[in-house]
Structure formats: C-alpha cells, structure tokens
N, C-alpha and C. Protein backbone atom coordinates (compact mmCIF):
# COMPACT_ATOMS: atom_id res chain seq x y z
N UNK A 1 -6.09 20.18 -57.36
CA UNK A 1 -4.86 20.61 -56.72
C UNK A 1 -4.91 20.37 -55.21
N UNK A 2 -6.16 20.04 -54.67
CA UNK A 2 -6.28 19.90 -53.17
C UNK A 2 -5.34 18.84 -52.79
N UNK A 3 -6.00 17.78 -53.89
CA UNK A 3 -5.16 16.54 -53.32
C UNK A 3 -3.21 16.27 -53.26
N UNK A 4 -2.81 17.50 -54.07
CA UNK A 4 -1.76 17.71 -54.22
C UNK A 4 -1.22 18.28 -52.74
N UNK A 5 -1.76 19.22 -51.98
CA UNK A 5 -1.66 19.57 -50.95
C UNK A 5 -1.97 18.83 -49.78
N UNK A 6 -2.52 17.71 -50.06
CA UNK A 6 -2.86 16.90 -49.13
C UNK A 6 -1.69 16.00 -49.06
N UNK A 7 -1.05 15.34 -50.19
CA UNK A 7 -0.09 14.43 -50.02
C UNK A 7 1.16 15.20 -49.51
N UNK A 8 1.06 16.63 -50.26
CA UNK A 8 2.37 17.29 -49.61
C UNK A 8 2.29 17.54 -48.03
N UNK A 9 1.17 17.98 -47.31
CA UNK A 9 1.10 17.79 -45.85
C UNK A 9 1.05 16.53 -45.42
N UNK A 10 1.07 15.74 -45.83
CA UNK A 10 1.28 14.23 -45.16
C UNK A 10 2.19 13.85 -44.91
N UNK A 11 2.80 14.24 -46.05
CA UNK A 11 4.61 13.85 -46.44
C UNK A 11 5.09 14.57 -45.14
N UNK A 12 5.20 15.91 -45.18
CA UNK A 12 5.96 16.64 -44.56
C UNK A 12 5.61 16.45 -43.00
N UNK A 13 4.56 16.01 -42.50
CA UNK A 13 4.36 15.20 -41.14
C UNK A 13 5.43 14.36 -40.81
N UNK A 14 5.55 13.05 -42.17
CA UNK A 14 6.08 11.92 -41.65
C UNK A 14 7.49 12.70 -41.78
N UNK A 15 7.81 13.16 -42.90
CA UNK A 15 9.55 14.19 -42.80
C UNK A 15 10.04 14.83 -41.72
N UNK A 16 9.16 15.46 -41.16
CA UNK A 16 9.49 16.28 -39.79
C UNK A 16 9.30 15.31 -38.33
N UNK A 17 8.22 14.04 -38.45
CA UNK A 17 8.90 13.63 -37.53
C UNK A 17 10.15 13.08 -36.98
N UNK A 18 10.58 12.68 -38.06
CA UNK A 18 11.92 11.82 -38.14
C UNK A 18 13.15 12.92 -38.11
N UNK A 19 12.90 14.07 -38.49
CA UNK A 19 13.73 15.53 -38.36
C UNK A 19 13.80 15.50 -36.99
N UNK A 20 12.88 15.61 -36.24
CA UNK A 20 12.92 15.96 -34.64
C UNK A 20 13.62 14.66 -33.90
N UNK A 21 13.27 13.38 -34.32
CA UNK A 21 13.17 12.04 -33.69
C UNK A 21 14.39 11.11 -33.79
N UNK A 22 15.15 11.18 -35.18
CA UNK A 22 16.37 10.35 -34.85
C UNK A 22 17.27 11.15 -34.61
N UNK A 23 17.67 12.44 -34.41
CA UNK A 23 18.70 13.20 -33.76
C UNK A 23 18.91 12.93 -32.56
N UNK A 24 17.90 12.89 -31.73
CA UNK A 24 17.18 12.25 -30.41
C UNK A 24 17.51 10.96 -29.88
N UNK A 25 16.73 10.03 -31.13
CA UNK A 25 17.00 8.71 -30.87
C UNK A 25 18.54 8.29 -30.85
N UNK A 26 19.39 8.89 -32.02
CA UNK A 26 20.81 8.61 -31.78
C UNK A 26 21.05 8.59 -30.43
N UNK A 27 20.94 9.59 -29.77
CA UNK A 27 21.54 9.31 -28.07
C UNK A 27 21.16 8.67 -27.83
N UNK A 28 20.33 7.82 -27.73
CA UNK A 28 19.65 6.49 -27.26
C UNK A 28 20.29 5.34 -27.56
N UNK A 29 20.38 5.68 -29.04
CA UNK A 29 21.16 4.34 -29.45
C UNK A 29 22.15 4.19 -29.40
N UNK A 30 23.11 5.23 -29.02
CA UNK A 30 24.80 5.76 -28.67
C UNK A 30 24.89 4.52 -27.18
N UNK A 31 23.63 4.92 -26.35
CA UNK A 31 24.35 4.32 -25.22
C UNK A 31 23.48 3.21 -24.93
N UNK A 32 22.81 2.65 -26.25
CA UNK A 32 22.75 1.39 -26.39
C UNK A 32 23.78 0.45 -26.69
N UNK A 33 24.18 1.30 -27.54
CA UNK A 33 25.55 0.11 -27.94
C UNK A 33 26.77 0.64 -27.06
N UNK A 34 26.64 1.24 -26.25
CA UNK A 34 27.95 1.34 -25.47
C UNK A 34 27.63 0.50 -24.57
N UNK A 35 25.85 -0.11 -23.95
CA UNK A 35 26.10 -1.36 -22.56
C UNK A 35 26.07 -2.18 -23.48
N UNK A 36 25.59 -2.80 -25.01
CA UNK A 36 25.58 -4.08 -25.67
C UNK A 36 26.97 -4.10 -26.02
N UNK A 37 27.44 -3.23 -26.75
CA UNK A 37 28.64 -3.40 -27.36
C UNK A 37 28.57 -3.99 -28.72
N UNK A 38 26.84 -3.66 -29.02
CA UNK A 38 26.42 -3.71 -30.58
C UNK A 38 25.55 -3.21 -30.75
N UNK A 39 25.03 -2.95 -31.97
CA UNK A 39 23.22 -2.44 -32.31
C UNK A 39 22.36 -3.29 -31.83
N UNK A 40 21.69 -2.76 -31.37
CA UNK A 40 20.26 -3.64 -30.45
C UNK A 40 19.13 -2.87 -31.49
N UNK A 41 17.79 -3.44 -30.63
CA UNK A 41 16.82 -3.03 -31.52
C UNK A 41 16.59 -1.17 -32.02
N UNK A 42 17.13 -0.49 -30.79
CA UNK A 42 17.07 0.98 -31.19
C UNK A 42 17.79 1.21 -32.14
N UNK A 43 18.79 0.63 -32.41
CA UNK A 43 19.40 1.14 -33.53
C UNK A 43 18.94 0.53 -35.38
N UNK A 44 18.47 -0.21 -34.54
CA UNK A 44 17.42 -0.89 -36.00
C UNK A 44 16.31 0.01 -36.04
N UNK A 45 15.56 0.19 -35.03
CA UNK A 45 14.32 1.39 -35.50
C UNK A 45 14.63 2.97 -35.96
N UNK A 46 15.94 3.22 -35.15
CA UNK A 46 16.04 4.37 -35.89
C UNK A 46 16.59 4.68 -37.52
N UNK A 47 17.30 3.37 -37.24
CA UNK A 47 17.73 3.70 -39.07
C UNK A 47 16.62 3.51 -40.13
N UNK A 48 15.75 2.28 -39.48
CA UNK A 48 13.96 2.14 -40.58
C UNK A 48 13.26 3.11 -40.53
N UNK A 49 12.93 4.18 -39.15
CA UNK A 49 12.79 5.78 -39.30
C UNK A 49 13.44 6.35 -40.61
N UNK A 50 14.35 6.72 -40.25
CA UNK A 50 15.15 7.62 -40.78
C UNK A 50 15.06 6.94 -42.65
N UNK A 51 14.88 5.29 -43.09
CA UNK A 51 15.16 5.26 -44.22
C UNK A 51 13.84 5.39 -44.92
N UNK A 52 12.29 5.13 -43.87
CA UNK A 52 11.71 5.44 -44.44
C UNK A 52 10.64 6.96 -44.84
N UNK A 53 11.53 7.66 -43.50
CA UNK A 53 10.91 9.03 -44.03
C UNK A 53 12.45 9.66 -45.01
N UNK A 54 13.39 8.95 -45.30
CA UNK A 54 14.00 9.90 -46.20
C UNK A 54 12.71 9.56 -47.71
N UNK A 55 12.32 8.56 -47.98
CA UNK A 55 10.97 8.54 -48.63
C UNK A 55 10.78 9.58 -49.01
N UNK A 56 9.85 9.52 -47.70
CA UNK A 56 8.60 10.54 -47.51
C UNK A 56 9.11 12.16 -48.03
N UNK A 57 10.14 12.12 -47.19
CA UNK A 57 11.02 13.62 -48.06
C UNK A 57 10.82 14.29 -49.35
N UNK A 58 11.00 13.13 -50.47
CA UNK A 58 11.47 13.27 -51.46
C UNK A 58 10.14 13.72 -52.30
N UNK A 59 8.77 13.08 -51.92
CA UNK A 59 7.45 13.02 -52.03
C UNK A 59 6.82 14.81 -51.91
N UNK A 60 7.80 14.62 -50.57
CA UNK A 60 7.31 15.78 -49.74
C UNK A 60 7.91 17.25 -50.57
N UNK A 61 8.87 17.43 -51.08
CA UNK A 61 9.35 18.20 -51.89
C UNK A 61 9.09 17.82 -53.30
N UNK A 62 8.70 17.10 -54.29
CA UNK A 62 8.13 17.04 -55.02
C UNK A 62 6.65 17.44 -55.17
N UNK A 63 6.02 16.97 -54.43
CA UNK A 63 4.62 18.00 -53.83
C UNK A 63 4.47 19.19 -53.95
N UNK A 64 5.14 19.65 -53.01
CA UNK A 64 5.64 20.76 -52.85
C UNK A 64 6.28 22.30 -54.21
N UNK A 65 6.91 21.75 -54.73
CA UNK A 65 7.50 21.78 -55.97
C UNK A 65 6.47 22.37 -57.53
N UNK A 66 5.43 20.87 -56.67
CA UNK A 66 4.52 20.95 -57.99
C UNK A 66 3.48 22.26 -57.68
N UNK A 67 3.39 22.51 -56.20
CA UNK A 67 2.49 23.27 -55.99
C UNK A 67 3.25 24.58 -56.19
N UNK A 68 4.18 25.39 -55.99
CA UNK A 68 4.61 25.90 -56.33
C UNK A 68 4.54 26.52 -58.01
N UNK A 69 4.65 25.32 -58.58
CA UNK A 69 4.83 26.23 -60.14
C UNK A 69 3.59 26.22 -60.29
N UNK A 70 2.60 25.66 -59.88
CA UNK A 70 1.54 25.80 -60.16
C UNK A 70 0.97 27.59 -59.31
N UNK A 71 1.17 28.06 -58.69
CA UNK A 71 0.79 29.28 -58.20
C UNK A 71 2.36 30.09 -58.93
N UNK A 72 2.86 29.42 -59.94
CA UNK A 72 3.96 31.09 -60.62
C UNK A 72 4.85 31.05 -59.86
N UNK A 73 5.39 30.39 -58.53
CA UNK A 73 6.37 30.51 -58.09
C UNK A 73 6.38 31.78 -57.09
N UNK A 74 5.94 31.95 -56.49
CA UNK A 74 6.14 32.94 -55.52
C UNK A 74 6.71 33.48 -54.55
N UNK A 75 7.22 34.95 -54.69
CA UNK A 75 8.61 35.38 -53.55
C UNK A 75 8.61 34.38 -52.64
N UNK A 76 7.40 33.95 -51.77
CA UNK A 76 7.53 33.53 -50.11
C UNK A 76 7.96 32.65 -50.78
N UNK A 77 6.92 30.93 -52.18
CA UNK A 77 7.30 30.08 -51.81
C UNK A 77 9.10 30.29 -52.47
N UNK A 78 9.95 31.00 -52.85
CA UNK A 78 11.45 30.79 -53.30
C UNK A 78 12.17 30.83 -51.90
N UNK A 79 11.66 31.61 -51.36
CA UNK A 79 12.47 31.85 -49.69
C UNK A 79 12.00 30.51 -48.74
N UNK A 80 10.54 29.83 -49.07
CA UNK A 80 10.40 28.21 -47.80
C UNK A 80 11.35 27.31 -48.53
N UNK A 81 11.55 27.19 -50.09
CA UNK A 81 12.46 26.43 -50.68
C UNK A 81 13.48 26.54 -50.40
N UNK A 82 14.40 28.00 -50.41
CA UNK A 82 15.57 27.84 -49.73
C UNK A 82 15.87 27.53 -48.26
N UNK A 83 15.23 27.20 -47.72
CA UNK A 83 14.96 27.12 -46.16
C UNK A 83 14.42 25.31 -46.05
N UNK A 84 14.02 24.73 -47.02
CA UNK A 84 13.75 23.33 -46.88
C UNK A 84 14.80 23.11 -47.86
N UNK A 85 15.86 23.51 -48.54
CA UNK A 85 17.23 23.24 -48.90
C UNK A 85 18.00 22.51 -47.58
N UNK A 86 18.40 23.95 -46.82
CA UNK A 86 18.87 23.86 -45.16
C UNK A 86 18.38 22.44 -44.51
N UNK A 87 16.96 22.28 -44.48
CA UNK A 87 16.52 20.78 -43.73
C UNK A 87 16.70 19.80 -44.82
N UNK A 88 16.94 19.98 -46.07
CA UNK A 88 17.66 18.06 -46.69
C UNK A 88 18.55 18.61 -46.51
N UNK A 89 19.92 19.47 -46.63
CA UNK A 89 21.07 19.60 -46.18
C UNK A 89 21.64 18.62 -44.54
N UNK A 90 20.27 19.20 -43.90
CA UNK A 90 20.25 18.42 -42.44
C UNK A 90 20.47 17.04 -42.26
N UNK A 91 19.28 16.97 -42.93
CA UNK A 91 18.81 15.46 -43.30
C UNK A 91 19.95 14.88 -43.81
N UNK A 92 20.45 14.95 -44.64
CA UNK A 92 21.48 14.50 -45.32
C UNK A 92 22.59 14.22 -44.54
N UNK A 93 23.23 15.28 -43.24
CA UNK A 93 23.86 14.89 -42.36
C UNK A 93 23.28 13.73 -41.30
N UNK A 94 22.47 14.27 -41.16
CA UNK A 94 21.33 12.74 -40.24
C UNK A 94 21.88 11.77 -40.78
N UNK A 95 22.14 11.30 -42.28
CA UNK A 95 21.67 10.40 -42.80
C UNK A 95 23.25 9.42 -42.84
N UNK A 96 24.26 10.83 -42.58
CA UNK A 96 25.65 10.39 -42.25
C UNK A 96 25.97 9.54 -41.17
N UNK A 97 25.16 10.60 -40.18
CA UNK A 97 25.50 10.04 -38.65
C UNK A 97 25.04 8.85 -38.57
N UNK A 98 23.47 8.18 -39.06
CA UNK A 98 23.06 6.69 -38.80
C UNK A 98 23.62 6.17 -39.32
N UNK A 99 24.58 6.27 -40.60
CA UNK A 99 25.42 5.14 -40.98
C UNK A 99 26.79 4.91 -40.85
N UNK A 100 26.87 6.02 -39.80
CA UNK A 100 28.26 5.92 -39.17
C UNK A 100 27.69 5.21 -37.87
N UNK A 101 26.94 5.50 -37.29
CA UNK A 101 26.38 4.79 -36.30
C UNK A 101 26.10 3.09 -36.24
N UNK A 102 25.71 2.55 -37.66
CA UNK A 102 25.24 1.06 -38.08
C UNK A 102 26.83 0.39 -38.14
N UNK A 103 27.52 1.11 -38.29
CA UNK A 103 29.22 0.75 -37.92
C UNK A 103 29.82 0.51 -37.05
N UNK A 104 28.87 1.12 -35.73
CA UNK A 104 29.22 1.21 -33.94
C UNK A 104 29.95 2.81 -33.92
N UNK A 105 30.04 3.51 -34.76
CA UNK A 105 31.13 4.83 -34.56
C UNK A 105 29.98 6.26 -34.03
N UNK A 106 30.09 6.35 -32.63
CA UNK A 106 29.61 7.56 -32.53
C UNK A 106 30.37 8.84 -32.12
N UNK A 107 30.60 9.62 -33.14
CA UNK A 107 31.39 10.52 -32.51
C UNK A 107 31.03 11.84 -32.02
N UNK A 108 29.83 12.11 -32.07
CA UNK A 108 29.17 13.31 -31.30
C UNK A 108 28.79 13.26 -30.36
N UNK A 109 28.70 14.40 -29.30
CA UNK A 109 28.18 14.08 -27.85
C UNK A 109 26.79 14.08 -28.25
N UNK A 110 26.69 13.91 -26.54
CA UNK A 110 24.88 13.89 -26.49
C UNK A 110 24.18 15.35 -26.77
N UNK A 111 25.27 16.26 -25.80
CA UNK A 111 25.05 17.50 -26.12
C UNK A 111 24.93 18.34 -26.90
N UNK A 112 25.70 17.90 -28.63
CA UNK A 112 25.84 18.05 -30.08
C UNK A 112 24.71 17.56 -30.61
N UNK A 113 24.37 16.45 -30.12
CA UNK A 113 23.23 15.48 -30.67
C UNK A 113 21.58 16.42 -30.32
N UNK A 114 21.86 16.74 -29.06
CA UNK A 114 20.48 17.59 -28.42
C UNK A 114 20.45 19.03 -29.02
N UNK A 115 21.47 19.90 -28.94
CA UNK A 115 21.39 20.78 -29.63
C UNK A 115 21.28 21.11 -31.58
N UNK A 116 22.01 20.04 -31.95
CA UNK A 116 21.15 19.76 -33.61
C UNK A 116 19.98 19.51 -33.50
N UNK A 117 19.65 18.44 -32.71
CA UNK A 117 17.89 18.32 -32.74
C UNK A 117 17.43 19.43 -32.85
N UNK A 118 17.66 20.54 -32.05
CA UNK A 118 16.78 21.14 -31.74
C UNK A 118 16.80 22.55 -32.77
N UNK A 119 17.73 22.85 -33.54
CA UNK A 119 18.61 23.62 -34.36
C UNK A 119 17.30 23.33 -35.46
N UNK A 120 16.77 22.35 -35.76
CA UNK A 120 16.06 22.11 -37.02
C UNK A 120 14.49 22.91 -36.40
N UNK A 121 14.23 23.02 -35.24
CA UNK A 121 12.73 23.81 -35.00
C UNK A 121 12.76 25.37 -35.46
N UNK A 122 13.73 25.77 -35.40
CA UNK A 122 14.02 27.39 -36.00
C UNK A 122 13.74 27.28 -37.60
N UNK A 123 13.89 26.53 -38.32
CA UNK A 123 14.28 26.24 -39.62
C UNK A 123 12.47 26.42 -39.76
N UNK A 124 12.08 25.65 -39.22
CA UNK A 124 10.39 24.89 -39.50
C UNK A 124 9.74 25.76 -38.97
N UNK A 125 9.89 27.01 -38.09
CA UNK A 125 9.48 27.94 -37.75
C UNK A 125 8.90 28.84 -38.66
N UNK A 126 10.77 29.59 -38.82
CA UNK A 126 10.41 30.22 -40.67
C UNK A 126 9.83 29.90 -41.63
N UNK A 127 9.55 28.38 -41.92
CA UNK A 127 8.99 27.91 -42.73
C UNK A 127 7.58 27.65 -43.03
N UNK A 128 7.04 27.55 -41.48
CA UNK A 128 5.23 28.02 -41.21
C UNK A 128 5.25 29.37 -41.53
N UNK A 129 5.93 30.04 -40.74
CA UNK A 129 5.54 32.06 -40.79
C UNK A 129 5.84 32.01 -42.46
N UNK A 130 6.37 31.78 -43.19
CA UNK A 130 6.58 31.98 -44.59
C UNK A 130 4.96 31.50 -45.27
N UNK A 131 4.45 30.31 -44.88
CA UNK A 131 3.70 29.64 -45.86
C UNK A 131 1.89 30.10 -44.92
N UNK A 132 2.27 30.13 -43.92
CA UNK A 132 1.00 31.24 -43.13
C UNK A 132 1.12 32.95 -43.51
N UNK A 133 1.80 33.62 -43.55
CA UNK A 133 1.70 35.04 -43.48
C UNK A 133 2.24 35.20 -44.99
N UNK A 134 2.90 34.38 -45.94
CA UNK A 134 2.87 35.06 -47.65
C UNK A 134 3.40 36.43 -46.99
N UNK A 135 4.42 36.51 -46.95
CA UNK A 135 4.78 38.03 -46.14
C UNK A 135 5.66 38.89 -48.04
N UNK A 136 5.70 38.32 -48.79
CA UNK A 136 6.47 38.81 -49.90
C UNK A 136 5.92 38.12 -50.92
C-alpha cells in the first residue's frame, strides 16, 4: 500500500502545481496576446501545463480513492474528498478559462485571475490539517 501512497503524493504535487500556476500564468498570457495579438509561446505552455496535470489529477484521485477504501473510509478522509471535489470543480473552471483563452477571449481581470489563484490555498490548507491531524 506504500507504493499506492507514493503515486498518490506525486500526483498531487504535479496537480497542485498547475492549481497555483496557470491561474497565474493566464495573466501572463492575457497580456501576451494583447502586445502579439495572438498566442505566443506562453500560451502554449500554459495550456500543456494545465493538459498535462489535468492527467495527473485524475491519477491523483484515483490513488487517493483507493487508499481510502482501503482504511474503511474514514470521517476525515469523506470531509478531504469533499474538499478535493471543490479543487476539480476549480480545475474544471481553469480548464474553461484556457480554452477560452486558446480562442484569444479573456474576460477576467488580472485582479479575478490573482485572487482565484489564490482562493485555491485555503482549500489545500484544510486539506493538509484534515489528512495531518485525522481530527474526526
């Protein structure tokens, strides 16, 4: 079962960087293509981010998942599950915005863009204190 926990922390590395990183990178690439007046290379790296940790995601909650029924399912882990619901919920909007973005359409500020980024560290917060402290 170690190794089960091993792929699930791997996963969830490469998942969370791309959680923190193309919310971010969008502003970047917003006012990339506002001096090109097309996608340049940032907007190519962030969407190969973003398509290949949606991957890693899927890995990452399957992992996850497995480890779970394997310990009976437990109060904490039902409450980090509903709480890594919330981050593919996220994700899933992420996943809107880059392909509204691969279109040239950005319609969020930078300021929308910085404050979602940062909206997902509260999430991942709860989600250590849940899987460190087993509080239930």
């Amino acid at each position: 079962m170690e190794w089960v926990k091993i792929i699930h922390l791997l996963c969830v590395m490469g998942w969370m960087t791309s959680i923190f990183a193309v919310p971010r990178a969008m502003i970047y690439w917003k006012r990339e293509h506002e001096r090109l007046g097309e996608n340049g290379p940032l907007g190519d790296l962030t969407f190969r981010l973003f398509r290949f940790s949606n991957f890693l995601s899927w890995i990452a909650v399957a992992a996850g998942l497995w480890l779970a029924w394997d310990w009976g399912f437990p109060t904490w882990s039902l409450a980090k599950l509903a709480l890594v619901v919330v981050l593919i919920a996220q994700y899933e909007f992420t996943g809107r915005l880059v392909r509204r973005a691969q279109q040239g359409i950005f319609k969020e500020s930078d300021r929308f863009l910085r404050i979602y980024n940062e909206s997902s560290v509260f999430v991942v917060i709860a989600i250590l204190w849940l899987v460190v402290s087993k509080p239930f």
